[in-house]
C-alpha atoms as a PDB file:
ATOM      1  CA  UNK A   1      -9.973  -4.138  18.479  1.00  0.00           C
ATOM      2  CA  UNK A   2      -8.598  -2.503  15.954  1.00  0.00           C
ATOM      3  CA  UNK A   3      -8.673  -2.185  11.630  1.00  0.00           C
ATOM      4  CA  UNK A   4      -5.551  -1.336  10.023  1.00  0.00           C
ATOM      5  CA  UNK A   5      -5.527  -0.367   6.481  1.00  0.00           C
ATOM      6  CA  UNK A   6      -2.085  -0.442   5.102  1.00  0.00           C
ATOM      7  CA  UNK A   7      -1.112   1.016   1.879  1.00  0.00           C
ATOM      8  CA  UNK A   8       2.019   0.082   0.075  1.00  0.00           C
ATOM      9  CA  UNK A   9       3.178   1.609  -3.097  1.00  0.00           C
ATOM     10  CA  UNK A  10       6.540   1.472  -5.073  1.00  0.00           C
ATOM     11  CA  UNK A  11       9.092   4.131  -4.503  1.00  0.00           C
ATOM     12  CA  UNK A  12       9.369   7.125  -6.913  1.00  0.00           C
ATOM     13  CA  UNK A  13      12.511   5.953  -8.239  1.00  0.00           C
ATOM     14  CA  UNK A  14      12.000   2.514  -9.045  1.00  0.00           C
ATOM     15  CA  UNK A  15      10.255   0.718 -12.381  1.00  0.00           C
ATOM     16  CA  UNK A  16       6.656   0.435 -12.321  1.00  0.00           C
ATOM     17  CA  UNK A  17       6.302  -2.285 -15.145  1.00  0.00           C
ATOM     18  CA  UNK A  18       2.293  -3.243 -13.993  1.00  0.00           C
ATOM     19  CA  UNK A  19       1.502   0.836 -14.072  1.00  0.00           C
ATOM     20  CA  UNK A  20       2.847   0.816 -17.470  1.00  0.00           C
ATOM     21  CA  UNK A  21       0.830  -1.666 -18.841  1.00  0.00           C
ATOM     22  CA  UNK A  22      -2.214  -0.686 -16.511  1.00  0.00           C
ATOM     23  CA  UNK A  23      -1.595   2.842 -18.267  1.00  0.00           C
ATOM     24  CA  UNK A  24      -0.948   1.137 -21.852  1.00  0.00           C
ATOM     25  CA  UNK A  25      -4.577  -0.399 -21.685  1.00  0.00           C
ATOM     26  CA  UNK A  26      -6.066   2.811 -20.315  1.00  0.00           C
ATOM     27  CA  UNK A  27      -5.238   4.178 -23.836  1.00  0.00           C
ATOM     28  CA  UNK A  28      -6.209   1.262 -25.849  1.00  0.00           C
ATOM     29  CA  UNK A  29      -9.825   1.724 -23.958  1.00  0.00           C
ATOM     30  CA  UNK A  30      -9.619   5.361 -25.418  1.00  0.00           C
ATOM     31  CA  UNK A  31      -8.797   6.929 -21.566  1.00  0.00           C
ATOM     32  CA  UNK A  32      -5.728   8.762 -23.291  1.00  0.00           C
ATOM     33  CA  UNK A  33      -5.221  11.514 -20.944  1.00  0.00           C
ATOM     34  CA  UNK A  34      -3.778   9.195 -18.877  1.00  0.00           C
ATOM     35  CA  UNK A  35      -0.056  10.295 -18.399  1.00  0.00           C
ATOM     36  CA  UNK A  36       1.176   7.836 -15.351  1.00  0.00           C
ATOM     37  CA  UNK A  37      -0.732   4.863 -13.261  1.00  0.00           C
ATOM     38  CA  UNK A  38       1.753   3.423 -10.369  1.00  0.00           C
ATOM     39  CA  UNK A  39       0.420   0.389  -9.057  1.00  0.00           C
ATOM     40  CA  UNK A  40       0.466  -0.814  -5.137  1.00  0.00           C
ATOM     41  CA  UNK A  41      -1.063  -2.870  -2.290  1.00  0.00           C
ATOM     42  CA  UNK A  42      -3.469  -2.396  -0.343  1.00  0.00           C
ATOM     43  CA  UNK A  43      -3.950  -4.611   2.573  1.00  0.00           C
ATOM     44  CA  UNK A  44      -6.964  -4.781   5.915  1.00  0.00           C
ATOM     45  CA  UNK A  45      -5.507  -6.383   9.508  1.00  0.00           C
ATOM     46  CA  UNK A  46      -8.027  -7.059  12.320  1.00  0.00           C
ATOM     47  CA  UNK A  47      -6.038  -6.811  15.833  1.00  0.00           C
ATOM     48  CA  UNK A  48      -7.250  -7.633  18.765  1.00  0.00           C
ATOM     49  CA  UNK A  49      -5.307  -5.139  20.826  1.00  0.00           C
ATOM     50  CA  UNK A  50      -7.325  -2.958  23.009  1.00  0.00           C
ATOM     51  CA  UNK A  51      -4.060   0.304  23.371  1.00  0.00           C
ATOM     52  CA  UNK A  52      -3.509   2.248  20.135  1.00  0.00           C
ATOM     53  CA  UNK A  53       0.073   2.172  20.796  1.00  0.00           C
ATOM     54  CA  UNK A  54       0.563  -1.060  20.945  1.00  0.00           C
ATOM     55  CA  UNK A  55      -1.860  -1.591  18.115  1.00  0.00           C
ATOM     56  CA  UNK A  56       0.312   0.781  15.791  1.00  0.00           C
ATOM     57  CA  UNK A  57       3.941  -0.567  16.757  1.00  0.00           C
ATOM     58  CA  UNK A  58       2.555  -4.269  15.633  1.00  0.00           C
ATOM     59  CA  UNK A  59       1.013  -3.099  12.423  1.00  0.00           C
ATOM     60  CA  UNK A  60       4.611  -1.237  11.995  1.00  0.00           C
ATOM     61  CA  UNK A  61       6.274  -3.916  13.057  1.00  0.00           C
ATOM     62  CA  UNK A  62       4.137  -6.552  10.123  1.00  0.00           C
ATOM     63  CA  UNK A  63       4.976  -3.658   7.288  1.00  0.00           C
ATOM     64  CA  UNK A  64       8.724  -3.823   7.872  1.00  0.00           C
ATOM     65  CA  UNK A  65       9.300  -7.698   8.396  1.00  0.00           C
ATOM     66  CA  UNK A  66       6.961  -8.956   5.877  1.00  0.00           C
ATOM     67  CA  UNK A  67       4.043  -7.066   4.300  1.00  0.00           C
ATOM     68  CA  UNK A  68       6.406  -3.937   2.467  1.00  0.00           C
ATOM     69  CA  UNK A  69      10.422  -4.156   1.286  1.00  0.00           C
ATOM     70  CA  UNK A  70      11.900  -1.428   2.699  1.00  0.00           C
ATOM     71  CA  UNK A  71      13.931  -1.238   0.094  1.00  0.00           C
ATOM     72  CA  UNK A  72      11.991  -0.763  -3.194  1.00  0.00           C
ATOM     73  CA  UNK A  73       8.420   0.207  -1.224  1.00  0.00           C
ATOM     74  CA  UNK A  74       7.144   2.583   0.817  1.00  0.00           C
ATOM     75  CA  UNK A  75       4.000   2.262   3.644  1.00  0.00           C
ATOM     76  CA  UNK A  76       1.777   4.092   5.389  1.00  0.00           C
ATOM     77  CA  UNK A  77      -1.115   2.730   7.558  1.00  0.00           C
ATOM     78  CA  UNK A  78      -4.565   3.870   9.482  1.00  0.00           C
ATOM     79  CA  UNK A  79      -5.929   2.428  12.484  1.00  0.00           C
ATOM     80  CA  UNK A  80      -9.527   2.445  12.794  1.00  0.00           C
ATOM     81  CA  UNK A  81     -11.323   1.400  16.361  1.00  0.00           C
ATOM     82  CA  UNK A  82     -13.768  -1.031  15.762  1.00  0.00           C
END
């Protein structure tokens, strides 16, 4: 069995509109050396696969049907053995 932790964050490139008001009420709270906040996902999956391979190409597989848009996000996971 396996734990994957997926993170998924915007691209460089593309509007962050909840970082920019994340960062806006960072200042208000007085935290103004706060220059840039991007906001993402983060996301646990329990598999019960017992091959790491096989494990990792599902997990891949999840991230580019359904969990991340390929096209505005980018994704990286870990698999943990649990």
């Amino acid at each position: 069995m396996y734990l994957a932790k997926i993170y998924i964050t915007l691209k460089p490139l593309v509007n962050d509109p909840q970082g920019l008001t994340i960062r806006g009420a960072l200042h208000n709270l007085g935290f103004t050396s706060v220059t840039s906040v991007r906001a993402g996902k983060y996301i646990e999956i329990q598999l019960d696969e017992n091959n790491r391979e096989q494990a990792q190409s599902k997990v891949t597989g999840m991230c580019e049907k359904l969990l991340a848009n390929p096209v505005i996000e980018n994704y990286h996971f870990e698999l943990e053995k649990i």
